[in-house]
N, C-alpha and C. Protein backbone atom coordinates (compact mmCIF):
# COMPACT_ATOMS: atom_id res chain seq x y z
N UNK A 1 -24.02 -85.20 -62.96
CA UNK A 1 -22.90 -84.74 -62.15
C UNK A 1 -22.94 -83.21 -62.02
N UNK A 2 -22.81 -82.73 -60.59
CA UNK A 2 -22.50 -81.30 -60.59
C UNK A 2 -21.71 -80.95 -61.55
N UNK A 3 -22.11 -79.31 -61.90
CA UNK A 3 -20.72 -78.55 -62.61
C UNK A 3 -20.17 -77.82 -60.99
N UNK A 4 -18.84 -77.94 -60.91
CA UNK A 4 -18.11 -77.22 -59.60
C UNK A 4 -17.41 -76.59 -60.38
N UNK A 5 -17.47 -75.67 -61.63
CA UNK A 5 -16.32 -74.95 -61.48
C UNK A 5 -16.88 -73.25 -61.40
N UNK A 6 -15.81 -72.36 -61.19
CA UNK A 6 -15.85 -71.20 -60.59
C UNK A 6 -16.99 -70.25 -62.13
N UNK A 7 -17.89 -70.95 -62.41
CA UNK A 7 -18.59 -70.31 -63.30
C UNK A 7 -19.90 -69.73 -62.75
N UNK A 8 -20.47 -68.05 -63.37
CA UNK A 8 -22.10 -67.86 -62.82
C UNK A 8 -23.09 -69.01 -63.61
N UNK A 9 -24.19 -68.54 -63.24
CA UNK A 9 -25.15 -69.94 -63.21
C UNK A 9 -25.03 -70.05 -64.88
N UNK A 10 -25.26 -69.10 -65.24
CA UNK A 10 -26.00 -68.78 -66.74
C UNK A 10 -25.05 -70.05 -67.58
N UNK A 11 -23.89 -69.82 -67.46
CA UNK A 11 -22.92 -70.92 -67.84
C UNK A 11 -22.76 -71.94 -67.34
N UNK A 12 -22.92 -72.40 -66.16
CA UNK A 12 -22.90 -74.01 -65.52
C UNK A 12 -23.62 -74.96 -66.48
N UNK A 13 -22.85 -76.33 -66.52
CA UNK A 13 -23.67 -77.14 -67.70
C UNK A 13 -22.90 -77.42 -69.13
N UNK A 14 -22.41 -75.91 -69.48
CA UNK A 14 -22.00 -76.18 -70.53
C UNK A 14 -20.38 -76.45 -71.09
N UNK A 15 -20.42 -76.77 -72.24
CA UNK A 15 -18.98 -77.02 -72.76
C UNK A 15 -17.73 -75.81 -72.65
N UNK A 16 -16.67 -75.84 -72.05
CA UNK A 16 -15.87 -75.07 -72.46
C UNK A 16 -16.06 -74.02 -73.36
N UNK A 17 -15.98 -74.70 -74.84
CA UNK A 17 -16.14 -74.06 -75.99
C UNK A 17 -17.32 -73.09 -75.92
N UNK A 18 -18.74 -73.76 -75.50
CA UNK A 18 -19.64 -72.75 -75.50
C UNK A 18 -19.46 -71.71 -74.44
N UNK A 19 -18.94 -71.42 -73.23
CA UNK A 19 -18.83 -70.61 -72.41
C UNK A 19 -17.39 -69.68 -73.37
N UNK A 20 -17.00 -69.87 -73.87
CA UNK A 20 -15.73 -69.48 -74.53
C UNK A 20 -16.84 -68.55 -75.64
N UNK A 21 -17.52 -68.97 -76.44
CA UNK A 21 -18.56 -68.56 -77.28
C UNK A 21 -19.62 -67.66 -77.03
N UNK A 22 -19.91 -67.88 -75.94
CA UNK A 22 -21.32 -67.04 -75.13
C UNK A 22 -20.26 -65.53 -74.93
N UNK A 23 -19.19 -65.68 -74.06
CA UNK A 23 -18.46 -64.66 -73.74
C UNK A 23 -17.85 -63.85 -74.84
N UNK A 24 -17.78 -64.61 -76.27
CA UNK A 24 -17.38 -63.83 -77.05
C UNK A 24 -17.68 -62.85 -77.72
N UNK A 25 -18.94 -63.28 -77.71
CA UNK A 25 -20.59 -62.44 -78.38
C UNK A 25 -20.38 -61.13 -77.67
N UNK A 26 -20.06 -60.57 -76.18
CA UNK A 26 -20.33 -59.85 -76.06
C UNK A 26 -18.55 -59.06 -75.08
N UNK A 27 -17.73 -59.50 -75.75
CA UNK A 27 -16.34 -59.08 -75.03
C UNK A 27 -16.06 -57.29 -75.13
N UNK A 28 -15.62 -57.03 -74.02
CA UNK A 28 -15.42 -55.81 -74.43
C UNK A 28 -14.15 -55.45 -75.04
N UNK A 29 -13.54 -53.78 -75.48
CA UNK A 29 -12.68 -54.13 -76.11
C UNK A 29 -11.26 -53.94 -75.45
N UNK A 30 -11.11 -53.81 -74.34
CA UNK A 30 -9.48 -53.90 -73.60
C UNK A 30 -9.30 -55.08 -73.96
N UNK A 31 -7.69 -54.99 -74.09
CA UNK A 31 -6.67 -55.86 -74.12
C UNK A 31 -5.81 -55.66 -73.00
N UNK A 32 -4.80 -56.60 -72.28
CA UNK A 32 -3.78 -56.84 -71.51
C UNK A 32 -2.96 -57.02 -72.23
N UNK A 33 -1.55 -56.60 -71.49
CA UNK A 33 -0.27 -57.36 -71.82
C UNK A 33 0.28 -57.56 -70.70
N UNK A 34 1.18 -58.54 -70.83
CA UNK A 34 1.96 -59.21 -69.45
C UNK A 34 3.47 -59.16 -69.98
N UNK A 35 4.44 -58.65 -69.13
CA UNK A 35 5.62 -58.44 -69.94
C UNK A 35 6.25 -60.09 -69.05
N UNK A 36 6.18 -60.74 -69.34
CA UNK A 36 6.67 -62.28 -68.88
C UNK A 36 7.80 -62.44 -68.59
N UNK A 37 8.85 -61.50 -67.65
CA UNK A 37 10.12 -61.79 -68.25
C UNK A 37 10.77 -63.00 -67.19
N UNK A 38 10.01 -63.20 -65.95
CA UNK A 38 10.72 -63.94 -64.44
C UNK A 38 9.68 -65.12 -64.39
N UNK A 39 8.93 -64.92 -64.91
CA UNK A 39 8.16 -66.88 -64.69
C UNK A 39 7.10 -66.27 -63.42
N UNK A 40 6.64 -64.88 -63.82
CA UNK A 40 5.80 -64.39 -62.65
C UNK A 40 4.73 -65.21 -62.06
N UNK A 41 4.59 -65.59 -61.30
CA UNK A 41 3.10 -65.94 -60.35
C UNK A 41 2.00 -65.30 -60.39
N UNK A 42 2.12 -63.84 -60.34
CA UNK A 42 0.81 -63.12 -60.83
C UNK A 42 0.11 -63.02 -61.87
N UNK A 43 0.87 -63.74 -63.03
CA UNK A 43 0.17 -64.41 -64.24
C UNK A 43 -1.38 -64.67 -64.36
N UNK A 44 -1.58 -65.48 -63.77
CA UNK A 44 -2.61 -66.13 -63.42
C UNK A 44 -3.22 -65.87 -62.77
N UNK A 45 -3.29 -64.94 -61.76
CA UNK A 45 -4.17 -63.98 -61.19
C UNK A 45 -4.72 -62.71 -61.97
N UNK A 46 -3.82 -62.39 -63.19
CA UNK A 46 -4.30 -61.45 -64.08
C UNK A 46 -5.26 -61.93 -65.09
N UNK A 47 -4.73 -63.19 -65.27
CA UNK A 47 -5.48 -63.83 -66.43
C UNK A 47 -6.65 -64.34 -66.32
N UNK A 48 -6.96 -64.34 -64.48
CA UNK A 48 -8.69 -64.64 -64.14
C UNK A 48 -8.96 -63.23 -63.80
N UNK A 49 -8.49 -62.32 -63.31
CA UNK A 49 -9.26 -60.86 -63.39
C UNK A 49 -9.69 -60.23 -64.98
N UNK A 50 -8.97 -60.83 -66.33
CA UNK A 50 -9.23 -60.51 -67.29
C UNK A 50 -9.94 -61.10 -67.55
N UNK A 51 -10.56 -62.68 -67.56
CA UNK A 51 -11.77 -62.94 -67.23
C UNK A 51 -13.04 -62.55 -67.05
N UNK A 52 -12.73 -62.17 -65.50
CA UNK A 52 -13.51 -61.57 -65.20
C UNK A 52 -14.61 -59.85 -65.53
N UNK A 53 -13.97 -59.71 -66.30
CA UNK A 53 -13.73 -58.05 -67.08
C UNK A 53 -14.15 -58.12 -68.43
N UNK A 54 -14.36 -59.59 -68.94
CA UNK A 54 -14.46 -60.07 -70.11
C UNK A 54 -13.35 -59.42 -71.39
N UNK A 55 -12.29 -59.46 -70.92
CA UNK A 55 -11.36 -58.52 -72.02
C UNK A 55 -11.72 -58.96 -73.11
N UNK A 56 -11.06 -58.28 -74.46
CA UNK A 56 -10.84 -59.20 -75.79
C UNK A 56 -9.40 -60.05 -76.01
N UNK A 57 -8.43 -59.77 -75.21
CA UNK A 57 -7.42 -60.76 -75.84
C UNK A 57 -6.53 -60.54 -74.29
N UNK A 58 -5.10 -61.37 -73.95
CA UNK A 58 -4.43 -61.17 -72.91
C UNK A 58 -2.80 -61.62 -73.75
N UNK A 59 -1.99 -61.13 -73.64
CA UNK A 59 -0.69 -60.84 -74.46
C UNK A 59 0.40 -61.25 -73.31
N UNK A 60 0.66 -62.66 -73.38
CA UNK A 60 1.79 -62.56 -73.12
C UNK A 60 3.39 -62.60 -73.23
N UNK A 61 3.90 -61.70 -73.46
CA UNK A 61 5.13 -61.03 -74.27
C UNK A 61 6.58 -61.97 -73.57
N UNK A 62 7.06 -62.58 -73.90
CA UNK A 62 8.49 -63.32 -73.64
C UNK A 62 8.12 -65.05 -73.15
N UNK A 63 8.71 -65.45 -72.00
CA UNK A 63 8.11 -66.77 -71.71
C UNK A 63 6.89 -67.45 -72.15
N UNK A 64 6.72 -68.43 -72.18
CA UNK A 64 5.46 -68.72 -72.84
C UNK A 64 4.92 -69.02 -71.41
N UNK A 65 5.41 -70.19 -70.64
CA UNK A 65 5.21 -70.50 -69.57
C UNK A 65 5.02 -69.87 -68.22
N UNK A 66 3.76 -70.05 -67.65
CA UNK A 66 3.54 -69.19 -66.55
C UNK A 66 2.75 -70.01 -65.72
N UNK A 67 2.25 -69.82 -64.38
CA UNK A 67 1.61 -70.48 -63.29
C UNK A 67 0.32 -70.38 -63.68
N UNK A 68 -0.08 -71.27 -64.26
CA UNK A 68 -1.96 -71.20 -64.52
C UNK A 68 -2.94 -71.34 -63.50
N UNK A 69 -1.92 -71.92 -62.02
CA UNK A 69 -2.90 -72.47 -60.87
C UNK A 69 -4.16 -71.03 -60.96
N UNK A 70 -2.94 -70.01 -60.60
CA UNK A 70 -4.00 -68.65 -60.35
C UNK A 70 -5.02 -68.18 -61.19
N UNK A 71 -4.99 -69.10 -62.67
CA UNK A 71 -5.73 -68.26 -63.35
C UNK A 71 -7.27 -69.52 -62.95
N UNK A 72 -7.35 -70.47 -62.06
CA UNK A 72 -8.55 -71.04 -61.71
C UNK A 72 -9.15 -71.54 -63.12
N UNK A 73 -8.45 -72.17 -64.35
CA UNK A 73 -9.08 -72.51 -65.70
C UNK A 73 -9.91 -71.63 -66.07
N UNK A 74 -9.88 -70.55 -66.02
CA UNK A 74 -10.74 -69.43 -67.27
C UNK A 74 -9.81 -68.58 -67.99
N UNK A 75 -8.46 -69.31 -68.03
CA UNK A 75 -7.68 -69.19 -69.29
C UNK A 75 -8.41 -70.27 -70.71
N UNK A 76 -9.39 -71.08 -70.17
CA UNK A 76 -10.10 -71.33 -71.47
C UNK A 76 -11.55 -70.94 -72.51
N UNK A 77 -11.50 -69.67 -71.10
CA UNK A 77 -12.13 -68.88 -71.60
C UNK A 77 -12.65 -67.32 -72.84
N UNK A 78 -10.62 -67.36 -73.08
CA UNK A 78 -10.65 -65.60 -73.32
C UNK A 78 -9.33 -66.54 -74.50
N UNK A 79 -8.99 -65.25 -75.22
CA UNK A 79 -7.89 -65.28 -75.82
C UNK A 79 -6.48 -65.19 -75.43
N UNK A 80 -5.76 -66.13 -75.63
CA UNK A 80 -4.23 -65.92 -75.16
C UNK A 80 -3.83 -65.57 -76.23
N UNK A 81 -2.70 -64.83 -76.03
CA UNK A 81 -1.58 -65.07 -77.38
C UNK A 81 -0.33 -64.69 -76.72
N UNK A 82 0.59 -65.61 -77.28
CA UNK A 82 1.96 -65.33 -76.82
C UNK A 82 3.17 -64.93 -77.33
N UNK A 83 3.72 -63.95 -77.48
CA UNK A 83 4.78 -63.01 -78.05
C UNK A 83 6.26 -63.34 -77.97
N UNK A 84 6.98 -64.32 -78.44
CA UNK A 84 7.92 -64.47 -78.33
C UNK A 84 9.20 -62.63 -77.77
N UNK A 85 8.89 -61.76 -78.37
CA UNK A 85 9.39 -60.77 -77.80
C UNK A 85 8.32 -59.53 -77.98
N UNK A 86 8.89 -58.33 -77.90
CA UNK A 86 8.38 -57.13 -78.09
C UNK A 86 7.99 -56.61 -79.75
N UNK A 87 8.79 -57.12 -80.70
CA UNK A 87 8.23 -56.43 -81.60
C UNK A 87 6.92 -57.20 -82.29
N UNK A 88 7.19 -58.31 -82.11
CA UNK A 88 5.64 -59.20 -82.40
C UNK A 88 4.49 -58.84 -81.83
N UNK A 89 4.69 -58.46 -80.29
CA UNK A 89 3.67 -58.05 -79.52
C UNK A 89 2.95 -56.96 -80.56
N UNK A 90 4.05 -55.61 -80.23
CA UNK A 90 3.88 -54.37 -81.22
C UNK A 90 3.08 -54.62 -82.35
N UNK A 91 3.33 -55.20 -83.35
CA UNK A 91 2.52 -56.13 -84.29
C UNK A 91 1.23 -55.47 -84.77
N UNK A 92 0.53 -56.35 -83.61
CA UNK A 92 -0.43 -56.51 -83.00
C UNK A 92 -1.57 -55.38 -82.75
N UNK A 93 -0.26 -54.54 -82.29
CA UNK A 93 -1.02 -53.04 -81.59
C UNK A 93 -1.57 -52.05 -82.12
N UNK A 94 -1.52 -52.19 -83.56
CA UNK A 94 -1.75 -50.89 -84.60
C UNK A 94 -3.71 -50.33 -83.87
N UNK A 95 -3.02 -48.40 -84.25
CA UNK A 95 -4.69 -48.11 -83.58
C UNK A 95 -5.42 -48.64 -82.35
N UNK A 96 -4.00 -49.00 -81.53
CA UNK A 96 -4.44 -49.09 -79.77
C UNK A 96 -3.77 -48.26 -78.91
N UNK A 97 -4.43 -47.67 -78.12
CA UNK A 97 -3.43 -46.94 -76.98
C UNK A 97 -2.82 -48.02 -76.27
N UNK A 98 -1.67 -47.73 -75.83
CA UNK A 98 -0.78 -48.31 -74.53
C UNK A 98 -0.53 -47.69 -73.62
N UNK A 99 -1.25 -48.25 -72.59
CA UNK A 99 -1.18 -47.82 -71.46
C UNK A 99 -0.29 -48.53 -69.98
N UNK A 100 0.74 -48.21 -70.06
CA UNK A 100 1.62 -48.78 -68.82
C UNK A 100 1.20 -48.83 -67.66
N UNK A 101 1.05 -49.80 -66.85
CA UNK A 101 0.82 -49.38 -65.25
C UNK A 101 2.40 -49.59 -64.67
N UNK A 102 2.69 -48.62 -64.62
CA UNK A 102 4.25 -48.44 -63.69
C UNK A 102 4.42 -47.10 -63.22
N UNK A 103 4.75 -47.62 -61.57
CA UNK A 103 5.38 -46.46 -61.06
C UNK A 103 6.65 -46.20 -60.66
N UNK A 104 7.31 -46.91 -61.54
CA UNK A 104 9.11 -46.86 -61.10
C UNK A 104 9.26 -45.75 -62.00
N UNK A 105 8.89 -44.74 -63.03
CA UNK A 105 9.43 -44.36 -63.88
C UNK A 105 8.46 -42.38 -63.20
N UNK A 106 9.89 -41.56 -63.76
CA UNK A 106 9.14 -40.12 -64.00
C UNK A 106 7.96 -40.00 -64.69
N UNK A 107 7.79 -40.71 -65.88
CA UNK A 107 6.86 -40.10 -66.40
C UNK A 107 5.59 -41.12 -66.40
N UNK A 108 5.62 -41.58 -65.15
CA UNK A 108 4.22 -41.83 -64.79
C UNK A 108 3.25 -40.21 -64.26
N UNK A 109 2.09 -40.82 -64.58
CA UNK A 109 0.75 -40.07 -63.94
C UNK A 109 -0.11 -41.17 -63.26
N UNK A 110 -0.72 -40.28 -62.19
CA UNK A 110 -1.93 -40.65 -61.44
C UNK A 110 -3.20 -41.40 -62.43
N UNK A 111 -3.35 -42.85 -62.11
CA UNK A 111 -4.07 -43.85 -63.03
C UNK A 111 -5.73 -42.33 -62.40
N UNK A 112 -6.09 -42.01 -61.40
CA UNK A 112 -7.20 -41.02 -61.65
C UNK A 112 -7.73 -40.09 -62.52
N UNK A 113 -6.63 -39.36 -63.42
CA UNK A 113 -6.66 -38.22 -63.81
C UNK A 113 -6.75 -39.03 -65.25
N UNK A 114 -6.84 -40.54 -65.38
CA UNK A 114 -6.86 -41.09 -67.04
C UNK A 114 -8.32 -40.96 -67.43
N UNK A 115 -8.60 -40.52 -69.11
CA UNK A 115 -9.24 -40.54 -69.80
C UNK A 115 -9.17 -41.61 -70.52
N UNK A 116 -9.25 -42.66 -70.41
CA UNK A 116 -9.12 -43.76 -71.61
C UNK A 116 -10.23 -43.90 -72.80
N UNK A 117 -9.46 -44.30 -74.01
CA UNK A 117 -10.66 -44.50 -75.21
C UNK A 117 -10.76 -46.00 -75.26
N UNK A 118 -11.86 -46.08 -76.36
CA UNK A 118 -12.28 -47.72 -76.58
C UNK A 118 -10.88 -48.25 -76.71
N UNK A 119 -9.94 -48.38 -77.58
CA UNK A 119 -8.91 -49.38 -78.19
C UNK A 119 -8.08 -49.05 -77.02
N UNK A 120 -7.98 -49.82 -76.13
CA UNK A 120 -6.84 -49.67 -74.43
C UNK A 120 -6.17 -51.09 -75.02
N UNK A 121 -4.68 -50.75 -74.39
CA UNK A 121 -4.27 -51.99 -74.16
C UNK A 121 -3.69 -51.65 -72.74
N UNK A 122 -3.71 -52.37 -71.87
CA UNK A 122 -3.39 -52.21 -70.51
C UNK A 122 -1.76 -52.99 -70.29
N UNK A 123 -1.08 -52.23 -70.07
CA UNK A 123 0.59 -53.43 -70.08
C UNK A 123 1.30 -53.28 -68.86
N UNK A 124 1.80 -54.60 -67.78
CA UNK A 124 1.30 -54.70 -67.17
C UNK A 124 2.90 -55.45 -66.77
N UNK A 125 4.04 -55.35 -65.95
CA UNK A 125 5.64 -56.44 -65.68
C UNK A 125 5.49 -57.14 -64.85
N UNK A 126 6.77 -57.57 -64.69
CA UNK A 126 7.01 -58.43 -63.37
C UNK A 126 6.78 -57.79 -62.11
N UNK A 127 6.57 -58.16 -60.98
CA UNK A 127 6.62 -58.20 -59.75
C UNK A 127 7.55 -57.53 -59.68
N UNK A 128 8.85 -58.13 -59.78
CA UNK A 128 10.26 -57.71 -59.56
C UNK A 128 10.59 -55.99 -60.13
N UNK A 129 10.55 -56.29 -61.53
CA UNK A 129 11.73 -55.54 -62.30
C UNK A 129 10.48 -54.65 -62.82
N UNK A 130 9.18 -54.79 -63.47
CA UNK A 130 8.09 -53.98 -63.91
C UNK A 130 7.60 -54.25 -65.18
N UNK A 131 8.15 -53.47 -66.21
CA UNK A 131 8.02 -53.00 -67.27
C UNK A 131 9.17 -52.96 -67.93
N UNK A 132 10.31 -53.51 -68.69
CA UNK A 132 11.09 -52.88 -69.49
C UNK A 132 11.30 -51.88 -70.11
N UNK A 133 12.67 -50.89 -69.80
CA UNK A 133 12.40 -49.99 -70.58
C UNK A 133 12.27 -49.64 -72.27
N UNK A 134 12.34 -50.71 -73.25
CA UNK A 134 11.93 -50.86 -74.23
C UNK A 134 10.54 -50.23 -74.81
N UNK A 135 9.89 -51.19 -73.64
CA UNK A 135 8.08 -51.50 -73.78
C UNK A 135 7.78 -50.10 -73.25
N UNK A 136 8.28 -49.44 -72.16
CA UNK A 136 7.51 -48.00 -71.57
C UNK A 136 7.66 -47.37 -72.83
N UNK A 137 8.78 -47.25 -73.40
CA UNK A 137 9.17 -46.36 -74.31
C UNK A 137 8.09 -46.09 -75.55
N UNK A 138 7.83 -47.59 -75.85
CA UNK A 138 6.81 -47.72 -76.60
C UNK A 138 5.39 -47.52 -76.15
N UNK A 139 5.07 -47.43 -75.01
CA UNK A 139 3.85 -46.83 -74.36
C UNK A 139 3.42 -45.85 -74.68
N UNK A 140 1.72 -45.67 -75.31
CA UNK A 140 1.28 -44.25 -74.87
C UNK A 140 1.41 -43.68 -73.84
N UNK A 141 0.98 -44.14 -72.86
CA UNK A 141 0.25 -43.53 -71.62
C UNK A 141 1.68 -44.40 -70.48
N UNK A 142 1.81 -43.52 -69.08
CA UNK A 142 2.22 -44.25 -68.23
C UNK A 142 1.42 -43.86 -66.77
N UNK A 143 0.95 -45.20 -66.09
CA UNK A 143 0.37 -44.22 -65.28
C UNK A 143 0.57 -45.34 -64.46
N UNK A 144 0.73 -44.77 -62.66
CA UNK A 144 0.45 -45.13 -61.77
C UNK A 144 -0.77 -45.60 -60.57
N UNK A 145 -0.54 -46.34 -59.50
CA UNK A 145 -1.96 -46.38 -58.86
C UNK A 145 -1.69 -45.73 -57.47
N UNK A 146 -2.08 -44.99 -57.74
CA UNK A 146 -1.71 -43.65 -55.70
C UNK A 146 -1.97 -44.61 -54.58
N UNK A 147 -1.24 -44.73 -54.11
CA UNK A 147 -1.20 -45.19 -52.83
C UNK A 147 -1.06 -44.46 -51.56
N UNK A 148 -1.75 -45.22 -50.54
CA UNK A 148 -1.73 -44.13 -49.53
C UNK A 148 -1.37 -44.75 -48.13
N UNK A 149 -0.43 -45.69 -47.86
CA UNK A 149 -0.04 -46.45 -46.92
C UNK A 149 1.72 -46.40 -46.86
N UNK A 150 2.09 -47.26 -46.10
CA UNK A 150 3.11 -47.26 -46.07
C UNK A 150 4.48 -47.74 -47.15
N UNK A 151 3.82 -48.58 -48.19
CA UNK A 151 4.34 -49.09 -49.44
C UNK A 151 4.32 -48.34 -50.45
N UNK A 152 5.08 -48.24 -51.49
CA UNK A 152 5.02 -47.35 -52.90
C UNK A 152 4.23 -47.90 -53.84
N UNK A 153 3.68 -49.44 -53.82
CA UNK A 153 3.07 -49.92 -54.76
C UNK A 153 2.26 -50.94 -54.22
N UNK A 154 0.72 -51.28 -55.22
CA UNK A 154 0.45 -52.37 -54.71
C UNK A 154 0.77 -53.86 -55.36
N UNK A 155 0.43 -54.97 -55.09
CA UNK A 155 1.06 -56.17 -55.89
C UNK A 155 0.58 -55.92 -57.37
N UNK A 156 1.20 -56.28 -58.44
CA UNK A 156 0.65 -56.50 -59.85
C UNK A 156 -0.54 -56.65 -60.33
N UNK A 157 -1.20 -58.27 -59.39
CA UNK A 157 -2.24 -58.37 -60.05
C UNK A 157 -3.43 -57.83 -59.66
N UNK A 158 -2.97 -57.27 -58.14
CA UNK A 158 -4.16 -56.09 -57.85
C UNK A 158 -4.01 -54.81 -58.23
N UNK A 159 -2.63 -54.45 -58.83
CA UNK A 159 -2.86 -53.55 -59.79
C UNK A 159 -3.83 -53.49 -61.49
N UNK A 160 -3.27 -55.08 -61.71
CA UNK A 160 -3.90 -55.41 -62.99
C UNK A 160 -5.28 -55.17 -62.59
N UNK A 161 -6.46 -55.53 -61.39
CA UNK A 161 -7.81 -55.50 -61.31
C UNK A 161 -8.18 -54.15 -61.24
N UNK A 162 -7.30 -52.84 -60.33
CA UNK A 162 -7.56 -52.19 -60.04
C UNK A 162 -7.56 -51.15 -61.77
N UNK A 163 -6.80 -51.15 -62.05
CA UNK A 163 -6.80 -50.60 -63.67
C UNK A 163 -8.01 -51.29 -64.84
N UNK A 164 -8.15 -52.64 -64.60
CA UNK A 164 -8.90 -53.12 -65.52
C UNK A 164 -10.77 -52.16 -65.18
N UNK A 165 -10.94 -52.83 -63.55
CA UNK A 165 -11.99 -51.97 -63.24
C UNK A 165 -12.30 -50.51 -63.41
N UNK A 166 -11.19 -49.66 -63.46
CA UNK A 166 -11.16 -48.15 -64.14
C UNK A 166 -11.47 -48.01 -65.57
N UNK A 167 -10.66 -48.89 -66.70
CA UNK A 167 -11.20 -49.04 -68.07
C UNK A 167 -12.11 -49.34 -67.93
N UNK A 168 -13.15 -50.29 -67.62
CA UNK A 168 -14.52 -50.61 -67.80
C UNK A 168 -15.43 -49.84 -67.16
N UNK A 169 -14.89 -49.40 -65.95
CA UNK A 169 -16.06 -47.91 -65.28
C UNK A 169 -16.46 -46.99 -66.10
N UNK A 170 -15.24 -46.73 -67.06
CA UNK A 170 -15.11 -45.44 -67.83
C UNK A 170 -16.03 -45.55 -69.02
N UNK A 171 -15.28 -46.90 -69.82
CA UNK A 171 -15.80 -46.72 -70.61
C UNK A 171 -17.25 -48.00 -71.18
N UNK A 172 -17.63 -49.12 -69.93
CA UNK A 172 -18.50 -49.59 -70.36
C UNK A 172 -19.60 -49.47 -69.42
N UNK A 173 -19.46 -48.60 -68.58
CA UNK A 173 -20.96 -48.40 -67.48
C UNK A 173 -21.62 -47.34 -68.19
């Protein structure tokens, strides 16, 4: 029987587990967080761009429940973990930068002008509302993605790709 799922060749054929295994061997070291607070849809569009990026872990902080359609099953690929709130998340975080992508707030900066080191965690809200101000607070870093059209922002989870692809330009090319 064909393998049809959205895998490169090297992996077609094999078990879950081993594609889960092969990818682990060589993960890089960003992390995500997803601040879960509305039952977002872009869930799952983050959670296959982190995938794709090979993160080490994806954090999602409040709801457990989210739309997996988007993540195309390579949420059985990577690490989930799910945070009943913020300070569990925190936990977690010791000896990682946090890096916010939000531009509702002053003390964002231009995602261009970032220097990121190995230990990133990328954190990442709702559609709606963003980021809590709890979680910014607790942020290293806050930074935005410049836009140059008629909108102030772009959607989440093409923010989530567009940031993930900057951490890995930086620091794994």
């Amino acid at each position: 029987m064909e393998d049809t799922r959205n895998l490169i060749d090297e992996y077609k054929g094999l078990e879950n587990e081993q594609v889960f295994s092969a990818l682990e061997a060589h993960r890089t070291p960003l992390e995500i967080a997803i601040e879960n607070v509305e039952h977002d849809f872009n869930i799952g569009s983050i959670v296959r761009t982190a995938n794709s990026f090979n993160v080490s872990k994806v954090h999602i902080i409040g709801k457990k429940k989210y739309n997996r359609r988007g993540a195309m099953c390579t949420d059985k690929y990577l690490k989930i973990e799910h945070h009943a709130g913020l300070d569990d998340f925190l936990k977690t975080q010791e000896n990682r930068e946090l890096v916010a992508i939000e531009n509702n707030t002053p003390r964002a900066k231009p995602l261009n002008d970032k220097k990121f080191v190995q230990n990133t965690t990328l954190i990442f809200g709702s559609e709606n509302n963003g980021i809590t101000k709890e979680l910014l607070e607790k942020a290293t870093d806050v930074r935005f993605i410049e836009s140059f059209g008629s909108t102030r922002s772009v959607n989440v989870g093409v923010a989530a790709g567009i940031a993930m692809y900057e951490y890995i330009r930086q620091i794994i090319f």
